[in-house]
PDB file of N, CA and C in Angstrom:
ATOM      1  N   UNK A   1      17.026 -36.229   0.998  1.00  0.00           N
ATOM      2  CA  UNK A   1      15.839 -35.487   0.541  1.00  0.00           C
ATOM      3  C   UNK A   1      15.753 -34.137   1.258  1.00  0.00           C
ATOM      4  N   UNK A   2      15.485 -33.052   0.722  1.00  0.00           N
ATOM      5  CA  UNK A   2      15.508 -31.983   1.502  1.00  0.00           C
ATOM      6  C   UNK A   2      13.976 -31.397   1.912  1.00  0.00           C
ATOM      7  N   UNK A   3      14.043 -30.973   2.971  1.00  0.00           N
ATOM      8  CA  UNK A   3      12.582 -30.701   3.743  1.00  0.00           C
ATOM      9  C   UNK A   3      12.195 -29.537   3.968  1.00  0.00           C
ATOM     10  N   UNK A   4      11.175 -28.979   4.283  1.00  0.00           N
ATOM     11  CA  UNK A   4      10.815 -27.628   4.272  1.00  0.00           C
ATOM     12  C   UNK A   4      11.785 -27.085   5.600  1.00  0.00           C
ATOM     13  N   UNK A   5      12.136 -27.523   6.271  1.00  0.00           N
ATOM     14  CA  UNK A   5      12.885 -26.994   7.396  1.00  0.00           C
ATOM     15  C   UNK A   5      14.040 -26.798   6.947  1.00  0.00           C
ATOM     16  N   UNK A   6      14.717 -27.468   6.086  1.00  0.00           N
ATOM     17  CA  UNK A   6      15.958 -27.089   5.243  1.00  0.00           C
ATOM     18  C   UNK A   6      15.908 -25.924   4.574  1.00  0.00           C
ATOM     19  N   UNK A   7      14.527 -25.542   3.689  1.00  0.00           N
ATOM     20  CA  UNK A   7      14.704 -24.406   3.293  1.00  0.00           C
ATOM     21  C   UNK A   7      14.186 -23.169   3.437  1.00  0.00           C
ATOM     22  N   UNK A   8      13.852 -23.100   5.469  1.00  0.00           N
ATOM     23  CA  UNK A   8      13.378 -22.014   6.133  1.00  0.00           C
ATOM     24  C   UNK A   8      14.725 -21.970   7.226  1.00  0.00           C
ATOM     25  N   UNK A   9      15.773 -22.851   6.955  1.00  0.00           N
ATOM     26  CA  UNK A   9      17.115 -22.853   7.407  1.00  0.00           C
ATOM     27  C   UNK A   9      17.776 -21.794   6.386  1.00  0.00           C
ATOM     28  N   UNK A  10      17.519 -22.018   5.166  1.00  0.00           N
ATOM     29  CA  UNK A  10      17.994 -21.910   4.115  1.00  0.00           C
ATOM     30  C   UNK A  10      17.819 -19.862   3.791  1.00  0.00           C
ATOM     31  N   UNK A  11      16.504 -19.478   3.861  1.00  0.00           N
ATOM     32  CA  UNK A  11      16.118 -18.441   4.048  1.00  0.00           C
ATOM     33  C   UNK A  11      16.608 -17.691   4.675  1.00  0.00           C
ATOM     34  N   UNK A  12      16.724 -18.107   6.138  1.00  0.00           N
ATOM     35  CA  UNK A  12      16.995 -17.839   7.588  1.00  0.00           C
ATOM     36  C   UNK A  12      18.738 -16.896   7.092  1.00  0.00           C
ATOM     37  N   UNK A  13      19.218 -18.064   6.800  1.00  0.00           N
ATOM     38  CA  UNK A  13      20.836 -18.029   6.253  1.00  0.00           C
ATOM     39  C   UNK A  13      21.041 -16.935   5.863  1.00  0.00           C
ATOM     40  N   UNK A  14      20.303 -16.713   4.663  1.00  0.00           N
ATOM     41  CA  UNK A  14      20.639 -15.701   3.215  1.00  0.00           C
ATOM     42  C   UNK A  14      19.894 -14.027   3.856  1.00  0.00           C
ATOM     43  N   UNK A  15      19.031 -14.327   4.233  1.00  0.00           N
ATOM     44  CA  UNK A  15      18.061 -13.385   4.752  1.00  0.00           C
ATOM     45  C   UNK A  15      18.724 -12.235   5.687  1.00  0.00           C
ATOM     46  N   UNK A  16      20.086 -12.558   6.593  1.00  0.00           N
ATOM     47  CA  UNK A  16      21.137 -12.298   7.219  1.00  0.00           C
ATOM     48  C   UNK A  16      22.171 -11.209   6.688  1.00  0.00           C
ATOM     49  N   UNK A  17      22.636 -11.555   5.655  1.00  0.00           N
ATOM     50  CA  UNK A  17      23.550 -10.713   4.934  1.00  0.00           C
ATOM     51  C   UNK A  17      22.365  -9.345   4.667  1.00  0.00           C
ATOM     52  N   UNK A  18      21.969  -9.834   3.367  1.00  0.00           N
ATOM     53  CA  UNK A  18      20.836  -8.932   2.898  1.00  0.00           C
ATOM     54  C   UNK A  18      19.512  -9.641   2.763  1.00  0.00           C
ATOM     55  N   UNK A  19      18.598  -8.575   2.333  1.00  0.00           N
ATOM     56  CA  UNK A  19      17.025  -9.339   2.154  1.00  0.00           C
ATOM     57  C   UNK A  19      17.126  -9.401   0.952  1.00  0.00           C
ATOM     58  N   UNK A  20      17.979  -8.649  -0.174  1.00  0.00           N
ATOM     59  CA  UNK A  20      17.323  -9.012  -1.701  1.00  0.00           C
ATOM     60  C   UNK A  20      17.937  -9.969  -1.593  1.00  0.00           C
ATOM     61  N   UNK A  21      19.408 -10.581  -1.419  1.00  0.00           N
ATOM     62  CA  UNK A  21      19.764 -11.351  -1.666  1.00  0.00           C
ATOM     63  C   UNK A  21      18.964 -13.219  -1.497  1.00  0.00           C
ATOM     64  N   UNK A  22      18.500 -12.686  -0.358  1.00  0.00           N
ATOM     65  CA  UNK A  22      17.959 -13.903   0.132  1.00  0.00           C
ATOM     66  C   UNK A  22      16.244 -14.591  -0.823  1.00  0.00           C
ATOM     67  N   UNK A  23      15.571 -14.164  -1.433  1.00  0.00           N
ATOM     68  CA  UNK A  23      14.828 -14.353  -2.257  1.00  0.00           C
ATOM     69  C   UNK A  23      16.048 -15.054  -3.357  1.00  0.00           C
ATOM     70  N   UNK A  24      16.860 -14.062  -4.373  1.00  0.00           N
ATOM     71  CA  UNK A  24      17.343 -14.895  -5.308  1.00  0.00           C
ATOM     72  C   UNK A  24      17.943 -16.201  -4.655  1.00  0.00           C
ATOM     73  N   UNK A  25      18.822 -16.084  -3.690  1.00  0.00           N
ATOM     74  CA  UNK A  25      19.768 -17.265  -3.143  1.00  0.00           C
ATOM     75  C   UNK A  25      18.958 -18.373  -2.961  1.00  0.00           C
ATOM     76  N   UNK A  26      17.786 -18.091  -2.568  1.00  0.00           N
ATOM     77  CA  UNK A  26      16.511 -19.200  -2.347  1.00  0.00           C
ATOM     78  C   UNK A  26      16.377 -19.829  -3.221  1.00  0.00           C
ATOM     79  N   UNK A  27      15.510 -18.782  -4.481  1.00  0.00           N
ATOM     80  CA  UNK A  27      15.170 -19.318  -5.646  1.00  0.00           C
ATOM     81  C   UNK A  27      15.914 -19.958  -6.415  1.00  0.00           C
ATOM     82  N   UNK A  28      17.472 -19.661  -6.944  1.00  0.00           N
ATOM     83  CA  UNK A  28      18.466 -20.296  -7.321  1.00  0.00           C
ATOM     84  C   UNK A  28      19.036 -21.740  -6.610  1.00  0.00           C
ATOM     85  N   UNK A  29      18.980 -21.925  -5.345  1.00  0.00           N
ATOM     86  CA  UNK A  29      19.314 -22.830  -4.887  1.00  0.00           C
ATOM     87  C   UNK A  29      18.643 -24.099  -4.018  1.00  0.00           C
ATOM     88  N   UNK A  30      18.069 -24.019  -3.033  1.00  0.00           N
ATOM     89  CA  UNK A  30      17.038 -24.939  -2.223  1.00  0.00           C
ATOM     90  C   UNK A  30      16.021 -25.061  -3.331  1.00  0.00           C
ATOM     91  N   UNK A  31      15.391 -24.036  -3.264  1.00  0.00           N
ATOM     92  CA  UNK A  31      13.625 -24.061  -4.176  1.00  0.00           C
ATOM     93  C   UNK A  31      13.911 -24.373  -5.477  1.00  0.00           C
ATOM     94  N   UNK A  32      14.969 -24.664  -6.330  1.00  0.00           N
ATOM     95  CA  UNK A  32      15.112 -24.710  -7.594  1.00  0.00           C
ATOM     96  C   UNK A  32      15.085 -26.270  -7.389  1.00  0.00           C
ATOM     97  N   UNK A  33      15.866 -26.803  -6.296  1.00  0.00           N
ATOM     98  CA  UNK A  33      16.103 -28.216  -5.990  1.00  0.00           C
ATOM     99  C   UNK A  33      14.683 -29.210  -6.114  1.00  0.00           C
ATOM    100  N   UNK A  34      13.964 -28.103  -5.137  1.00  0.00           N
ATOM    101  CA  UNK A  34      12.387 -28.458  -4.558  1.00  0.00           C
ATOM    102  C   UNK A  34      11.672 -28.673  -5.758  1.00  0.00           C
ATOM    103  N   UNK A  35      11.904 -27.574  -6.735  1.00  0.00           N
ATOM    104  CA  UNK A  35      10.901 -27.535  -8.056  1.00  0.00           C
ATOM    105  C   UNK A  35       9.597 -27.038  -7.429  1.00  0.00           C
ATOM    106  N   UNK A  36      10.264 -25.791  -6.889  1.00  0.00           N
ATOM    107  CA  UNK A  36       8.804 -25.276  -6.209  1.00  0.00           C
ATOM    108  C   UNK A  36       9.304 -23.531  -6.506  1.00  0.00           C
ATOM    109  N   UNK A  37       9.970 -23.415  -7.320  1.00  0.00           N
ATOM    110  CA  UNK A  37      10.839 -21.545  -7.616  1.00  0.00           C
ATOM    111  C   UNK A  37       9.440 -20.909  -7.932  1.00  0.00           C
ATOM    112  N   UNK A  38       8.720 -21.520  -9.141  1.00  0.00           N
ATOM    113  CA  UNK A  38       7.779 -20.735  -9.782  1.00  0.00           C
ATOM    114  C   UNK A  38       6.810 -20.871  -8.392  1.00  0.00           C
ATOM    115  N   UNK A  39       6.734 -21.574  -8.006  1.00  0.00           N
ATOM    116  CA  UNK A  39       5.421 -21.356  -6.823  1.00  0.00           C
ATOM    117  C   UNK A  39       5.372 -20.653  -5.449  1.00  0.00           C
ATOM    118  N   UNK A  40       6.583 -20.795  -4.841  1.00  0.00           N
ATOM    119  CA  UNK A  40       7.187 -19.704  -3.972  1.00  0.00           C
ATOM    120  C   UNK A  40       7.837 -18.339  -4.425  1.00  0.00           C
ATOM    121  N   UNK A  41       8.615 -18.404  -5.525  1.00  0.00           N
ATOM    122  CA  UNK A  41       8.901 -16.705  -5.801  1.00  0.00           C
ATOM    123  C   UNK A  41       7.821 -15.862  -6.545  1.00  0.00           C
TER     124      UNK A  41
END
């Protein structure tokens, strides 16, 4: 099951390279999982 700490790991990650990137990489991947895209992006 994945947990909110997974996807402030997850953020953390993407957020690194670039910042736009890290919103889509989020939304596409962890938060899409979560079923939480529309409510966080």
């Amino acid at each position: 099951m994945v947990t909110s700490r997974d996807v402030r790991k997850a953020e953390t990650t993407s957020s690194r390279p670039r910042p736009e990137l890290s919103v889509s990489a989020c939304c596409s991947e962890k938060l899409r999982l979560l079923m939480r895209a529309d409510a966080h992006c």
